[in-house]
PDB file of N, CA and C in Angstrom:
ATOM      1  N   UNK A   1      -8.916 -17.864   3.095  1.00  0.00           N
ATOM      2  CA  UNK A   1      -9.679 -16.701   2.737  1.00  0.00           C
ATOM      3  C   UNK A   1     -10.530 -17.038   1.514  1.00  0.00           C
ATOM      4  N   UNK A   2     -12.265 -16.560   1.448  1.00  0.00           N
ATOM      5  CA  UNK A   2     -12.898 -17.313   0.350  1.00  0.00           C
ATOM      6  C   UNK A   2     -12.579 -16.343  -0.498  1.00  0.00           C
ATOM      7  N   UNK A   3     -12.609 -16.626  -1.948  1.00  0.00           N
ATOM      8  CA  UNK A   3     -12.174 -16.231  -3.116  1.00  0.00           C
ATOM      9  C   UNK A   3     -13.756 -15.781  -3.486  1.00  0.00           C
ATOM     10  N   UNK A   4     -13.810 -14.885  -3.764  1.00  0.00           N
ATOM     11  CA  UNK A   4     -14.822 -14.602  -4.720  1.00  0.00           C
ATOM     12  C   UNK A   4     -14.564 -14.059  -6.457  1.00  0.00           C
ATOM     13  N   UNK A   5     -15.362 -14.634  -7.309  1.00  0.00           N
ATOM     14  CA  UNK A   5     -15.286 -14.665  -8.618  1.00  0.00           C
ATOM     15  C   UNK A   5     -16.234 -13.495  -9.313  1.00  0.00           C
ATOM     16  N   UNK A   6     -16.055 -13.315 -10.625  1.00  0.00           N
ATOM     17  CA  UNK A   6     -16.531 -12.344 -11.453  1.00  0.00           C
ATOM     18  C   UNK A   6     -18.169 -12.486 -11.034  1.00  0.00           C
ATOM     19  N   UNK A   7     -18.594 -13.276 -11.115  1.00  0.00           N
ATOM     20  CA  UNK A   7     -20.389 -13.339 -10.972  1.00  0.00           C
ATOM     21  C   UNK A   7     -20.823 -13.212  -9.464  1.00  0.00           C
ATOM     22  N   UNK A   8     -19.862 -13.439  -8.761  1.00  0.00           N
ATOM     23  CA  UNK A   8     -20.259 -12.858  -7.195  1.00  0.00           C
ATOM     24  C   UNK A   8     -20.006 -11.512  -6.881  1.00  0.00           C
ATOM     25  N   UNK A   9     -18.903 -11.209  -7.813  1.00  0.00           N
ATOM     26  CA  UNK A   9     -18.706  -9.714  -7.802  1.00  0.00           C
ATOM     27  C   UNK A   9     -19.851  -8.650  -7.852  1.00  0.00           C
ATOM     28  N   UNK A  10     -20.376  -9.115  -9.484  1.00  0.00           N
ATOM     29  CA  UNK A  10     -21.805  -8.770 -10.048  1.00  0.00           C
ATOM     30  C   UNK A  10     -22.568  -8.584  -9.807  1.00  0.00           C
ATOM     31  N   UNK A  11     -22.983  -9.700  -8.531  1.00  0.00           N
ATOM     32  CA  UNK A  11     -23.881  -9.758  -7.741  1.00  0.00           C
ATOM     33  C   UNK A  11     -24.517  -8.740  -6.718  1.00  0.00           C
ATOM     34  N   UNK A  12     -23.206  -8.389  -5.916  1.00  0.00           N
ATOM     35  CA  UNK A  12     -23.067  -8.042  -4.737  1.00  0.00           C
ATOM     36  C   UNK A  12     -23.249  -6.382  -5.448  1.00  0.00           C
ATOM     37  N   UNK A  13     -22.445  -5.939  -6.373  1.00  0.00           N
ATOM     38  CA  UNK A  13     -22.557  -4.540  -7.037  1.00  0.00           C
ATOM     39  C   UNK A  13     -24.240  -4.654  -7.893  1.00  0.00           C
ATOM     40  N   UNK A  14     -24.716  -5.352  -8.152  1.00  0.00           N
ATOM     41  CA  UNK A  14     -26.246  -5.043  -8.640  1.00  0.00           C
ATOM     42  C   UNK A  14     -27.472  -5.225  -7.551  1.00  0.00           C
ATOM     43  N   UNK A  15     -27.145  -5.798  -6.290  1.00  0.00           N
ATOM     44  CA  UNK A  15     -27.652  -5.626  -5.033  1.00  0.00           C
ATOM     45  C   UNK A  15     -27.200  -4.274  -4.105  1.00  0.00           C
ATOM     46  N   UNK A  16     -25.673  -3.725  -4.205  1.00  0.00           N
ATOM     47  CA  UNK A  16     -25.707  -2.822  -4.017  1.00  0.00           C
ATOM     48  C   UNK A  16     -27.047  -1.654  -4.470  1.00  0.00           C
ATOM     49  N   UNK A  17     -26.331  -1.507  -5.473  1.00  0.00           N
ATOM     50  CA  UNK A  17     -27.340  -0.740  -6.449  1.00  0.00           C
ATOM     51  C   UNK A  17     -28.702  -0.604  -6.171  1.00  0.00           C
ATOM     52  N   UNK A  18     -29.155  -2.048  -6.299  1.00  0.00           N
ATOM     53  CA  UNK A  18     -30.866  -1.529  -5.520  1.00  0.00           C
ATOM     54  C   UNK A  18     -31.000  -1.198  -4.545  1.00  0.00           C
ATOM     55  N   UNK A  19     -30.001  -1.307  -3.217  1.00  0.00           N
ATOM     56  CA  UNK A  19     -30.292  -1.390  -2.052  1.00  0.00           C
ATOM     57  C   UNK A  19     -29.645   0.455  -2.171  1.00  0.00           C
ATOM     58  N   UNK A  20     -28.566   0.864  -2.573  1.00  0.00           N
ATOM     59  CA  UNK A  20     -28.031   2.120  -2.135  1.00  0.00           C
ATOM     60  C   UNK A  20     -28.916   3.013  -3.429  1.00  0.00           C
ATOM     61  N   UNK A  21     -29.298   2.745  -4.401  1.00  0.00           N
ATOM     62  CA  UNK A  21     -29.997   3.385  -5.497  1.00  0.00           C
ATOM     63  C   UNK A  21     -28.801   3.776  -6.692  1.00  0.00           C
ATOM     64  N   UNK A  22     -29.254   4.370  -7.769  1.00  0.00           N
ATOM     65  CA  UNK A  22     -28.125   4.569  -9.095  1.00  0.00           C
ATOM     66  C   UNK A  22     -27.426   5.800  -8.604  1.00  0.00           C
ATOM     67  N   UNK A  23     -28.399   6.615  -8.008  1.00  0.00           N
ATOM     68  CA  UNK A  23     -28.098   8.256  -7.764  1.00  0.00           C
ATOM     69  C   UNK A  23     -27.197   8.279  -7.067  1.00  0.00           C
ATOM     70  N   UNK A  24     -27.132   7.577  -5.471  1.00  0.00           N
ATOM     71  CA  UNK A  24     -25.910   7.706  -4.530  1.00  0.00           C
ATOM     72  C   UNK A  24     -25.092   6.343  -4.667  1.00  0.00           C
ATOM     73  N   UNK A  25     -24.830   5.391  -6.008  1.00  0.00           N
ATOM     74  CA  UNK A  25     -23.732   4.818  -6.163  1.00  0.00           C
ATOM     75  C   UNK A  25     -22.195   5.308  -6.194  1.00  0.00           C
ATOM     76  N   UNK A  26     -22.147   5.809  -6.687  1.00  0.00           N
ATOM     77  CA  UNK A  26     -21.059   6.259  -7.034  1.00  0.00           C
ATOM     78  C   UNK A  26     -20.921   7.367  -5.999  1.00  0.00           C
ATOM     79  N   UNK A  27     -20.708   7.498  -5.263  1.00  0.00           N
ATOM     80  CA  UNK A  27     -21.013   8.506  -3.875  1.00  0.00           C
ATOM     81  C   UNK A  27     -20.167   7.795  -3.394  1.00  0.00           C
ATOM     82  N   UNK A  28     -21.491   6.746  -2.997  1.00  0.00           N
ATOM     83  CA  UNK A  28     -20.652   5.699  -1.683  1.00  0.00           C
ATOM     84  C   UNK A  28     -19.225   5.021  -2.172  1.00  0.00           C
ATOM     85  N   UNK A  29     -19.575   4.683  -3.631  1.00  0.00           N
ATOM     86  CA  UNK A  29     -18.214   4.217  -4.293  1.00  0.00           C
ATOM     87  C   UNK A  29     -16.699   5.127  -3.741  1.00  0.00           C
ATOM     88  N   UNK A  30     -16.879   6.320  -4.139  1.00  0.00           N
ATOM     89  CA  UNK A  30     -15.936   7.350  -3.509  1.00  0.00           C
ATOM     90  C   UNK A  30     -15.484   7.076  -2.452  1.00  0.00           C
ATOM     91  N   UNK A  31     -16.686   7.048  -1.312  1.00  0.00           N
ATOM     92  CA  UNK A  31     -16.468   6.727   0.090  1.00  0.00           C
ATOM     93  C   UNK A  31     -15.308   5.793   0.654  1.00  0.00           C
ATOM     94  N   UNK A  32     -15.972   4.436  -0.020  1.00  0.00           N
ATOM     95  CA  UNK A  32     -15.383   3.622   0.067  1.00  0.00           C
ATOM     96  C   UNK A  32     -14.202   3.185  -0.373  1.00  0.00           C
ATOM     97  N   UNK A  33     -13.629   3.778  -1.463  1.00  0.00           N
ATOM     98  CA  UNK A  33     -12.390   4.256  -2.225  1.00  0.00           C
ATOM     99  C   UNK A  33     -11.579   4.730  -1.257  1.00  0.00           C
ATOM    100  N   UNK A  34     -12.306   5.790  -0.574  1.00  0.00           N
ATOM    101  CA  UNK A  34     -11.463   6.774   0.079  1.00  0.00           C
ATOM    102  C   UNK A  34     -10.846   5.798   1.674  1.00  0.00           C
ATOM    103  N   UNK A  35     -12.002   5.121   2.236  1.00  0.00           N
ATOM    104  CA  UNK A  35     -11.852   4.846   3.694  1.00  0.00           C
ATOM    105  C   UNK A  35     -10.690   3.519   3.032  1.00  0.00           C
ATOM    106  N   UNK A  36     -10.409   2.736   1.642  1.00  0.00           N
ATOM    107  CA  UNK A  36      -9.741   1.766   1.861  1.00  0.00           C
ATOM    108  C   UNK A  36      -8.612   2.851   1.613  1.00  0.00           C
ATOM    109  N   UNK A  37      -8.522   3.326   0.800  1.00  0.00           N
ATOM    110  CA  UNK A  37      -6.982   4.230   0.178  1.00  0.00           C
ATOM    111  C   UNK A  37      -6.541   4.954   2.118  1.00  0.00           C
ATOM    112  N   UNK A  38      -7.163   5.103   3.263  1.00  0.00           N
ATOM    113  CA  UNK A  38      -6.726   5.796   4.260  1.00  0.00           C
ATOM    114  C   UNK A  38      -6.272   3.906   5.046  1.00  0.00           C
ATOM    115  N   UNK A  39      -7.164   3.211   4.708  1.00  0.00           N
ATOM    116  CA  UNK A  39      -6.488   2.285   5.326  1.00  0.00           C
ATOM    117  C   UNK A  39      -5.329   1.606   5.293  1.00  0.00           C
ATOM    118  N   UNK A  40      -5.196   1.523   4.149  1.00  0.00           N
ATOM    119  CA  UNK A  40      -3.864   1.173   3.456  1.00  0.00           C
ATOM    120  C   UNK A  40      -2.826   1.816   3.333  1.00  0.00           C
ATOM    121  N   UNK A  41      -3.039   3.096   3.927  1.00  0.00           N
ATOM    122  CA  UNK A  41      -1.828   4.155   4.151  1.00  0.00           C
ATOM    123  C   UNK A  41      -1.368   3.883   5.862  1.00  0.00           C
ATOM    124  N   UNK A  42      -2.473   4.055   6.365  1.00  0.00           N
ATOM    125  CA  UNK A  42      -2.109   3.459   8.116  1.00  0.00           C
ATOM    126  C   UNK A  42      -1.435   2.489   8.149  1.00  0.00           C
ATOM    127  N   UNK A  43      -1.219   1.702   7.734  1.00  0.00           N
ATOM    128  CA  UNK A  43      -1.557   0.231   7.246  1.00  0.00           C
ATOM    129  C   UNK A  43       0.347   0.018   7.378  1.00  0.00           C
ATOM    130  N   UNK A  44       0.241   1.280   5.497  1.00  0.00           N
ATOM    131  CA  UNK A  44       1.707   0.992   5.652  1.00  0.00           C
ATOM    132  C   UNK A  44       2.773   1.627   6.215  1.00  0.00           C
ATOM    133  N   UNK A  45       2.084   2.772   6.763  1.00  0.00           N
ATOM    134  CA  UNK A  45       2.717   3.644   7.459  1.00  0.00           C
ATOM    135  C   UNK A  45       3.301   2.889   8.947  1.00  0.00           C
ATOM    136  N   UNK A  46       2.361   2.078   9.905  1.00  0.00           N
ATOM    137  CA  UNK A  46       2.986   1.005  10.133  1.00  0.00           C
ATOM    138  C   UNK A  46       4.209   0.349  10.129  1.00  0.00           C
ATOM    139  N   UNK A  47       3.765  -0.489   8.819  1.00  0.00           N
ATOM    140  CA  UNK A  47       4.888  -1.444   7.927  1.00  0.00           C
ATOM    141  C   UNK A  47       5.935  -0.679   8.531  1.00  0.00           C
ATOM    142  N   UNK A  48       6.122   0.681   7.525  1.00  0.00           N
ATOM    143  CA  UNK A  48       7.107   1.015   7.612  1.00  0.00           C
ATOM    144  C   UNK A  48       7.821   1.707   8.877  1.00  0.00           C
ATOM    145  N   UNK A  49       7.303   2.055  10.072  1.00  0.00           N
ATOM    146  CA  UNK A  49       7.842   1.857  10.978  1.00  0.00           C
ATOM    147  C   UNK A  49       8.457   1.009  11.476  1.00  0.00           C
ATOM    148  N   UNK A  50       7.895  -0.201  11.954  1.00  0.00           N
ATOM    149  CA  UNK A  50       8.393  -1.670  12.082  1.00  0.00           C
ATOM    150  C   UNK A  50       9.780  -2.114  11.653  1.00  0.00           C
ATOM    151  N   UNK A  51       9.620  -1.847  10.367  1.00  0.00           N
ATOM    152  CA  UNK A  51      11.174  -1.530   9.367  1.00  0.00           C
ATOM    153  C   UNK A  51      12.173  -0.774   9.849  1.00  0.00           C
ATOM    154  N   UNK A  52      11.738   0.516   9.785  1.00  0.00           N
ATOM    155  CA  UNK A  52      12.767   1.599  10.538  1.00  0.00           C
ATOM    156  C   UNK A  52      13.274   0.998  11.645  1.00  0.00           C
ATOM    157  N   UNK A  53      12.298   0.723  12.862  1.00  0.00           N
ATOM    158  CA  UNK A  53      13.078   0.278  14.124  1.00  0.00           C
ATOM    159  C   UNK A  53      13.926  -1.498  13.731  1.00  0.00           C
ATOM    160  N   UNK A  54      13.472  -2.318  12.991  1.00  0.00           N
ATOM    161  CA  UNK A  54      13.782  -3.193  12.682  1.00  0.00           C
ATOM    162  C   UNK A  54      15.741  -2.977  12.265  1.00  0.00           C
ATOM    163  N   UNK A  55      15.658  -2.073  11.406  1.00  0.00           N
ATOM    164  CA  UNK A  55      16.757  -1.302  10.673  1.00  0.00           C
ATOM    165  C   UNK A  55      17.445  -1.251  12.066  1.00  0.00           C
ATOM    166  N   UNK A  56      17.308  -0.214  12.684  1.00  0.00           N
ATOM    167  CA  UNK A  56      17.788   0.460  13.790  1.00  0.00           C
ATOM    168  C   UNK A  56      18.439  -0.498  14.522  1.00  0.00           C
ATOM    169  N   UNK A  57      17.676  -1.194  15.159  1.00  0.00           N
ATOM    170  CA  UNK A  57      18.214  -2.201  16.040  1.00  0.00           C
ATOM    171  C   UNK A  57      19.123  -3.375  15.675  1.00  0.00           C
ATOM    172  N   UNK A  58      19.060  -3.472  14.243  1.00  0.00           N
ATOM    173  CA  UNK A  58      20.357  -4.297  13.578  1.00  0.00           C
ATOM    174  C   UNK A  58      21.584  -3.867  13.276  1.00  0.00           C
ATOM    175  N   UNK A  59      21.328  -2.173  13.003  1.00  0.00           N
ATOM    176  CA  UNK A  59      22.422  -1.363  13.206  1.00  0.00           C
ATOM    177  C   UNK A  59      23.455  -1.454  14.362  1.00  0.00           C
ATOM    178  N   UNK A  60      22.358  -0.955  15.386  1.00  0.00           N
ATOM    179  CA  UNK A  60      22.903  -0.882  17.423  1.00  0.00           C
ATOM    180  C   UNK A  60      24.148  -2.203  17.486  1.00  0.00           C
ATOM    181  N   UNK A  61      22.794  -3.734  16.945  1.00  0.00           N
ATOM    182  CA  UNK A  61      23.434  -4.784  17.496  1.00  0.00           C
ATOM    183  C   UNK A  61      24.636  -5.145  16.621  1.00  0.00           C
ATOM    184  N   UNK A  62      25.311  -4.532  15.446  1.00  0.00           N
ATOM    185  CA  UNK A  62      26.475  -4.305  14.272  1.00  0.00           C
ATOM    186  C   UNK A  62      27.660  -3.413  15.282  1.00  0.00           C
ATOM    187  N   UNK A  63      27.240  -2.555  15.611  1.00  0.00           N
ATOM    188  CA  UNK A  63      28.266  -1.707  16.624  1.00  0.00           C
ATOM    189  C   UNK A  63      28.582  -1.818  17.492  1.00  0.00           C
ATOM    190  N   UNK A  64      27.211  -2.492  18.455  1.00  0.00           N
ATOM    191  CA  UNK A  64      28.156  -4.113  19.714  1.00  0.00           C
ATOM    192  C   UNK A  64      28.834  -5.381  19.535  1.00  0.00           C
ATOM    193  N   UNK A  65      28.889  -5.731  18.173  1.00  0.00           N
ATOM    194  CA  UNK A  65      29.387  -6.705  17.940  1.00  0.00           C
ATOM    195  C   UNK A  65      30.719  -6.214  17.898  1.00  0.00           C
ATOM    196  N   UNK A  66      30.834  -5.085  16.772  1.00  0.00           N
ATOM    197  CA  UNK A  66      32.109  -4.676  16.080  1.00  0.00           C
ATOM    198  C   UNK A  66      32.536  -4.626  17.304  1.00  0.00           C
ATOM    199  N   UNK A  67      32.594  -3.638  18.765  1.00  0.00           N
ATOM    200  CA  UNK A  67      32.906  -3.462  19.705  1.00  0.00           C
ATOM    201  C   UNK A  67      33.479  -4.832  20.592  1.00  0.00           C
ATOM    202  N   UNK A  68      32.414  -5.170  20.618  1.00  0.00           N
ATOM    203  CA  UNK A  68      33.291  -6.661  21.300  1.00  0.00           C
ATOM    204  C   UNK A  68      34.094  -7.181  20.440  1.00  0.00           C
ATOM    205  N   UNK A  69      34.192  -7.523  19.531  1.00  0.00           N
ATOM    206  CA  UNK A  69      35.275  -8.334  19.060  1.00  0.00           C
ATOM    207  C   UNK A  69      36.462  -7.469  19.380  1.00  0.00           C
ATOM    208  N   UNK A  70      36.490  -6.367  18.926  1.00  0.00           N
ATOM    209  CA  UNK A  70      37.644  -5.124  19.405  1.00  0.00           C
ATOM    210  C   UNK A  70      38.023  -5.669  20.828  1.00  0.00           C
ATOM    211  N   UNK A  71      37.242  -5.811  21.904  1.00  0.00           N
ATOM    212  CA  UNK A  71      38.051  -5.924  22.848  1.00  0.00           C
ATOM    213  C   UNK A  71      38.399  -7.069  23.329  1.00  0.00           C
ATOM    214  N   UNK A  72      37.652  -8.400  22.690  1.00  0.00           N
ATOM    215  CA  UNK A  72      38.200  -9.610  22.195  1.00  0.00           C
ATOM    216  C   UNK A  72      39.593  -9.947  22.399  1.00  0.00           C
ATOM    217  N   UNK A  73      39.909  -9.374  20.918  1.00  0.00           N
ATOM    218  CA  UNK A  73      41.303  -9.354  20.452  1.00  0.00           C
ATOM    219  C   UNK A  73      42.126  -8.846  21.466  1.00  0.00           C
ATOM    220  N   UNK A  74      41.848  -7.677  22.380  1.00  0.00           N
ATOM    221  CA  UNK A  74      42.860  -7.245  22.838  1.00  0.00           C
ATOM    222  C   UNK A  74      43.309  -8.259  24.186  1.00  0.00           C
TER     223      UNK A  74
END
């Protein structure tokens, strides 16, 4: 993944700028705030499903184990 640095940063936000204007910077800034902050909630909302069932199913396979060995022994 390329790395970009402080002066490419600069760049890209003072080309913004001319290209979107001073007036609706900070607009779009919002925007874009907003659409990453919703992505990153999907994102982990996700994650954390994955987890849950992850959870779940290590549980299930803990209570077939316990179970077989139970009848193992007998």
């Amino acid at each position: 993944m390329p790395q970009i640095g402080w002066f490419e940063l600069l760049i890209v936000v003072l080309v913004a700028i001319l290209v979107i204007g001073p007036k609706d910077f900070p607009i779009v800034l919002k925007k874009v705030g907003s659409w990453i902050g919703t992505t990153k909630r999907y994102f982990s909302d996700i994650q954390n499903k994955v987890n849950q069932s992850i959870d779940e199913e290590e549980t299930v396979e803990k209570k077939y184990s316990k179970k077989n060995e139970k009848n193992s022994d007998e």
